[in-house]
N, C-alpha and C. Protein backbone atom coordinates (compact mmCIF):
# COMPACT_ATOMS: atom_id res chain seq x y z
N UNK A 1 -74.63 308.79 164.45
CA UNK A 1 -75.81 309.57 164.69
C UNK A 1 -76.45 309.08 165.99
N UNK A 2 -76.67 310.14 167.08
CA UNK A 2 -77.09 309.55 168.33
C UNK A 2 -79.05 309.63 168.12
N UNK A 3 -79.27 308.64 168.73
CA UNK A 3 -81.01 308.78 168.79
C UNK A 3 -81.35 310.33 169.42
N UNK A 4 -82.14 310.96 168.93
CA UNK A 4 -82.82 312.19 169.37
C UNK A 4 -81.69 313.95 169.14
N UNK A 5 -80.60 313.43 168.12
CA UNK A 5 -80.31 314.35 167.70
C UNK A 5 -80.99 315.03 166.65
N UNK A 6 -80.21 316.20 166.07
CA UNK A 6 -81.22 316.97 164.76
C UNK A 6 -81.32 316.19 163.98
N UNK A 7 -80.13 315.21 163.15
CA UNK A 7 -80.14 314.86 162.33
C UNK A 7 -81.19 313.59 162.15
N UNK A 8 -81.32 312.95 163.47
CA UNK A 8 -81.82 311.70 163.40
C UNK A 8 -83.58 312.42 163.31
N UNK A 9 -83.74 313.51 163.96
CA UNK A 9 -85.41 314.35 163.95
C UNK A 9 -85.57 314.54 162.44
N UNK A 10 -84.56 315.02 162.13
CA UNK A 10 -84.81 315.57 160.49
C UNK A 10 -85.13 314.09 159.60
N UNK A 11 -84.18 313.07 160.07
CA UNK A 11 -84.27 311.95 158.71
C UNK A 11 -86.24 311.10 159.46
N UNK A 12 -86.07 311.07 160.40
CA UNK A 12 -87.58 311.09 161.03
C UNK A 12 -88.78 311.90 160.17
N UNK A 13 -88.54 312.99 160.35
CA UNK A 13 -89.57 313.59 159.81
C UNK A 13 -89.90 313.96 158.12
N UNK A 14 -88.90 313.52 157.69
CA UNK A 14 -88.74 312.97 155.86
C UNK A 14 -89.43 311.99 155.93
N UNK A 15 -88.85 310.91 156.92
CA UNK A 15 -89.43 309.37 156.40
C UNK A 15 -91.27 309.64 157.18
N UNK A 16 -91.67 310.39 157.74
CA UNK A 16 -93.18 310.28 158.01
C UNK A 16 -94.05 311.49 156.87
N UNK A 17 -93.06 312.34 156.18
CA UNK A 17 -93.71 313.51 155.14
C UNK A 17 -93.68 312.19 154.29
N UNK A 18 -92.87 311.20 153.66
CA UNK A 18 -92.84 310.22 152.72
C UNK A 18 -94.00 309.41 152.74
N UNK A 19 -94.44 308.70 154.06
CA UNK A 19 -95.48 307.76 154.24
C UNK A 19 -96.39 308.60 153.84
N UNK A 20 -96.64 310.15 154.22
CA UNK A 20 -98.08 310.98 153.74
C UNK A 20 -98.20 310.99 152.74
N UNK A 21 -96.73 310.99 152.18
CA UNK A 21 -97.06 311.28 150.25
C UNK A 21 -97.55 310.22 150.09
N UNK A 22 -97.04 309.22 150.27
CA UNK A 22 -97.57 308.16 149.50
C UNK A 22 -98.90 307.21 150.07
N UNK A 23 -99.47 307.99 150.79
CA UNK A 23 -100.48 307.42 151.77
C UNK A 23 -101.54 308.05 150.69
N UNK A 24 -101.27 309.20 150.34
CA UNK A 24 -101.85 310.64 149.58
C UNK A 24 -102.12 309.66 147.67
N UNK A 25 -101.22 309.64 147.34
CA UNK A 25 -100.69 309.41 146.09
C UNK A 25 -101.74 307.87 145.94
N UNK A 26 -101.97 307.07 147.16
CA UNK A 26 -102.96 305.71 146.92
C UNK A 26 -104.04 306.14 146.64
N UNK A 27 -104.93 307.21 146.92
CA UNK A 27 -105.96 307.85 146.75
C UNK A 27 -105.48 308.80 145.45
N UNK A 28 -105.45 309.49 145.19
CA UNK A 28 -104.83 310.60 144.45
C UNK A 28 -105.04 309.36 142.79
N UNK A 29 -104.36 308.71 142.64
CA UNK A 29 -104.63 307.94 141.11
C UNK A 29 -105.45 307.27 141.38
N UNK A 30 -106.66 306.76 141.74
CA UNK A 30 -107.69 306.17 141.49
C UNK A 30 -108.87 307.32 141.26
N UNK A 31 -108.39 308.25 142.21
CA UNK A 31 -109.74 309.38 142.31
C UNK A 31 -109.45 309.89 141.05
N UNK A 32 -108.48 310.27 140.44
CA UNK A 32 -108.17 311.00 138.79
C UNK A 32 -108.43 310.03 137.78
N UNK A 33 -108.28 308.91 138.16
CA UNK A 33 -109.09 307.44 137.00
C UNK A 33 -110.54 307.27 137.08
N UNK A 34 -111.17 307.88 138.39
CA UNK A 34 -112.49 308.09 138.22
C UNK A 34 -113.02 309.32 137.83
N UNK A 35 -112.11 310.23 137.65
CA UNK A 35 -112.88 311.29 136.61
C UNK A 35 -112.61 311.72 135.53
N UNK A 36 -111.45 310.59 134.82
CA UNK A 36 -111.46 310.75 133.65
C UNK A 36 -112.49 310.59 132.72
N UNK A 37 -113.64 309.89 132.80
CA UNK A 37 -114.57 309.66 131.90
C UNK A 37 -115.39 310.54 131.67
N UNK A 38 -115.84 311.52 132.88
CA UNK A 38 -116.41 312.85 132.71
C UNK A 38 -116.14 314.10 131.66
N UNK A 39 -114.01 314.06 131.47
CA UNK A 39 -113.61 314.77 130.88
C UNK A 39 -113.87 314.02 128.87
N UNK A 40 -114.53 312.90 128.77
CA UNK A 40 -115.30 312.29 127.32
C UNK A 40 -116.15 312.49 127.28
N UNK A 41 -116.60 312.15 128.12
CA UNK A 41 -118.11 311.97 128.04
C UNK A 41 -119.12 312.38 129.22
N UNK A 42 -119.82 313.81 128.63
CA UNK A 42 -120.74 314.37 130.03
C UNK A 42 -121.93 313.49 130.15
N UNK A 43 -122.43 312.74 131.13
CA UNK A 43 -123.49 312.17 130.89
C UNK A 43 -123.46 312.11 132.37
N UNK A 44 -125.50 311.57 132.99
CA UNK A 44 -125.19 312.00 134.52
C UNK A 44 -124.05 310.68 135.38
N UNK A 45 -123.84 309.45 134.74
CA UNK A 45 -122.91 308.12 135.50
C UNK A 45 -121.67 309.09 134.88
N UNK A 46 -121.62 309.70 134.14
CA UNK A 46 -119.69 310.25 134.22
C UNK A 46 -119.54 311.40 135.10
N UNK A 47 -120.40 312.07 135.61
CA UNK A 47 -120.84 313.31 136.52
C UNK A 47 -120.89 312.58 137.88
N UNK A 48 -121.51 311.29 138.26
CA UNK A 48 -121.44 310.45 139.68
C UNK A 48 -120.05 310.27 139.60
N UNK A 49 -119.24 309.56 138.57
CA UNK A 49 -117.58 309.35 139.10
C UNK A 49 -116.94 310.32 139.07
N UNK A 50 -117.35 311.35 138.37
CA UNK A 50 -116.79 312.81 139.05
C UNK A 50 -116.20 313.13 140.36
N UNK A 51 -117.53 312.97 140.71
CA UNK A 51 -117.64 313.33 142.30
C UNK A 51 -117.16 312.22 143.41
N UNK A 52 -117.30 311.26 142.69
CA UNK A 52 -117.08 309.77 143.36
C UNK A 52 -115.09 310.29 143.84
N UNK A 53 -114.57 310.54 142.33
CA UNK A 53 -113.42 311.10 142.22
C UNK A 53 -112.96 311.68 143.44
N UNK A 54 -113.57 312.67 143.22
CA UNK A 54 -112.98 313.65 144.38
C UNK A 54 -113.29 313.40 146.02
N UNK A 55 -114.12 312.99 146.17
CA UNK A 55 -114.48 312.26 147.66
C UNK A 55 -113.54 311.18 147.90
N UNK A 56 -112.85 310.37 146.72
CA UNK A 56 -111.84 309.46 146.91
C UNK A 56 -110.56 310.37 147.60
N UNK A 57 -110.20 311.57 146.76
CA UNK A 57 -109.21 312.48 146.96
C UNK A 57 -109.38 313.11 148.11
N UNK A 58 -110.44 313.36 148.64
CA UNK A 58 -110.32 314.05 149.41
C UNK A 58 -109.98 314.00 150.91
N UNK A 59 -111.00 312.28 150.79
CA UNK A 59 -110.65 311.16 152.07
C UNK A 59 -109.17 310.81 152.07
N UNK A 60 -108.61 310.23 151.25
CA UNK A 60 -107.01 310.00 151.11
C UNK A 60 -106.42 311.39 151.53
N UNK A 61 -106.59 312.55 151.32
CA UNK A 61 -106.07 313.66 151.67
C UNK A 61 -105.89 313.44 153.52
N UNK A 62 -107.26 313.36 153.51
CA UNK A 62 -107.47 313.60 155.39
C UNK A 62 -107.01 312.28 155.59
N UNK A 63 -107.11 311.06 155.31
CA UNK A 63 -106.44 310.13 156.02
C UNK A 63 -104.84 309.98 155.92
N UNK A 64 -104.45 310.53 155.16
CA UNK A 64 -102.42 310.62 155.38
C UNK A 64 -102.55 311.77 156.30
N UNK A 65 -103.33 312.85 156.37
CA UNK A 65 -102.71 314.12 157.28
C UNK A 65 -103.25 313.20 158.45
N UNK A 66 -103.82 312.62 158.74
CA UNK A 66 -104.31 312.02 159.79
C UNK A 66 -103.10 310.84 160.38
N UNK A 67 -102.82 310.41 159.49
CA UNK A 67 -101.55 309.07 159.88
C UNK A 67 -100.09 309.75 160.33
N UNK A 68 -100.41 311.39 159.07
CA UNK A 68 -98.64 312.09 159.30
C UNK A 68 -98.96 312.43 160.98
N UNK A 69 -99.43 313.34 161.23
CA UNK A 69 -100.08 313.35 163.00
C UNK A 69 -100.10 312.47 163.76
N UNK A 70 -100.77 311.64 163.54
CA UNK A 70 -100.46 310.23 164.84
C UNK A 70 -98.96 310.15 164.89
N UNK A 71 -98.41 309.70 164.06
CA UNK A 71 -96.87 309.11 163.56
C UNK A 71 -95.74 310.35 164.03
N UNK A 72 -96.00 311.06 163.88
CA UNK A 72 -95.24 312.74 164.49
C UNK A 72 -95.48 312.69 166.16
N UNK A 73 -96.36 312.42 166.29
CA UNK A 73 -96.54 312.66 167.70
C UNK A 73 -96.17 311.16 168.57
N UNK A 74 -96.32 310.36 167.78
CA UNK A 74 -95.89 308.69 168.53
C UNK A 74 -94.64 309.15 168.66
N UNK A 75 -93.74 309.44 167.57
CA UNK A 75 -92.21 309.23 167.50
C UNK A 75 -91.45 310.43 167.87
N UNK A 76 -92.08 311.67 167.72
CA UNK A 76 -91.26 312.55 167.82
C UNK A 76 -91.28 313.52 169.65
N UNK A 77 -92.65 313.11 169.86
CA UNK A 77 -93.09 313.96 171.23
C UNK A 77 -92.11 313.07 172.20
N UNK A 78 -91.52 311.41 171.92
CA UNK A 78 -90.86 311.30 173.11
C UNK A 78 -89.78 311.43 173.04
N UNK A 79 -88.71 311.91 171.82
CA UNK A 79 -87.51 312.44 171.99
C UNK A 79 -87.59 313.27 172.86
């Protein structure tokens, strides 16, 4: 496999969709462990980790699309 062929772009751009997942997935189970208690018990501290929840999710969301971008463009713009 020569550097900057398809194949080597393609196994590139798996291994940086992978780091997102799992950049994603570090946020993603803590933010769903903080709103499990809401789904027991409504009270207004299970309604704060609610939300706490999803602001966890949502930041982890934007910070892997944020890392997949840098990382795409470091490695792939100078093939």
């Amino acid at each position: 496999m020569e550097i900057g062929s398809n194949e080597h772009r393609r196994l590139l751009k798996r291994g940086i969709t992978r780091t997102g997942i799992k950049t994603f997935a570090l946020g993603l189970i803590p933010g769903l462990m903080l709103m499990l208690p809401n789904l027991v018990r409504d009270n207004d501290f299970s309604r704060g980790l609610w939300w706490l929840g999803w602001v966890l999710i949502g930041a982890s969301a934007l910070y892997a699309l944020g890392i997949a971008i840098k990382k795409y463009r470091q490695t792939l713009s100078k093939l």
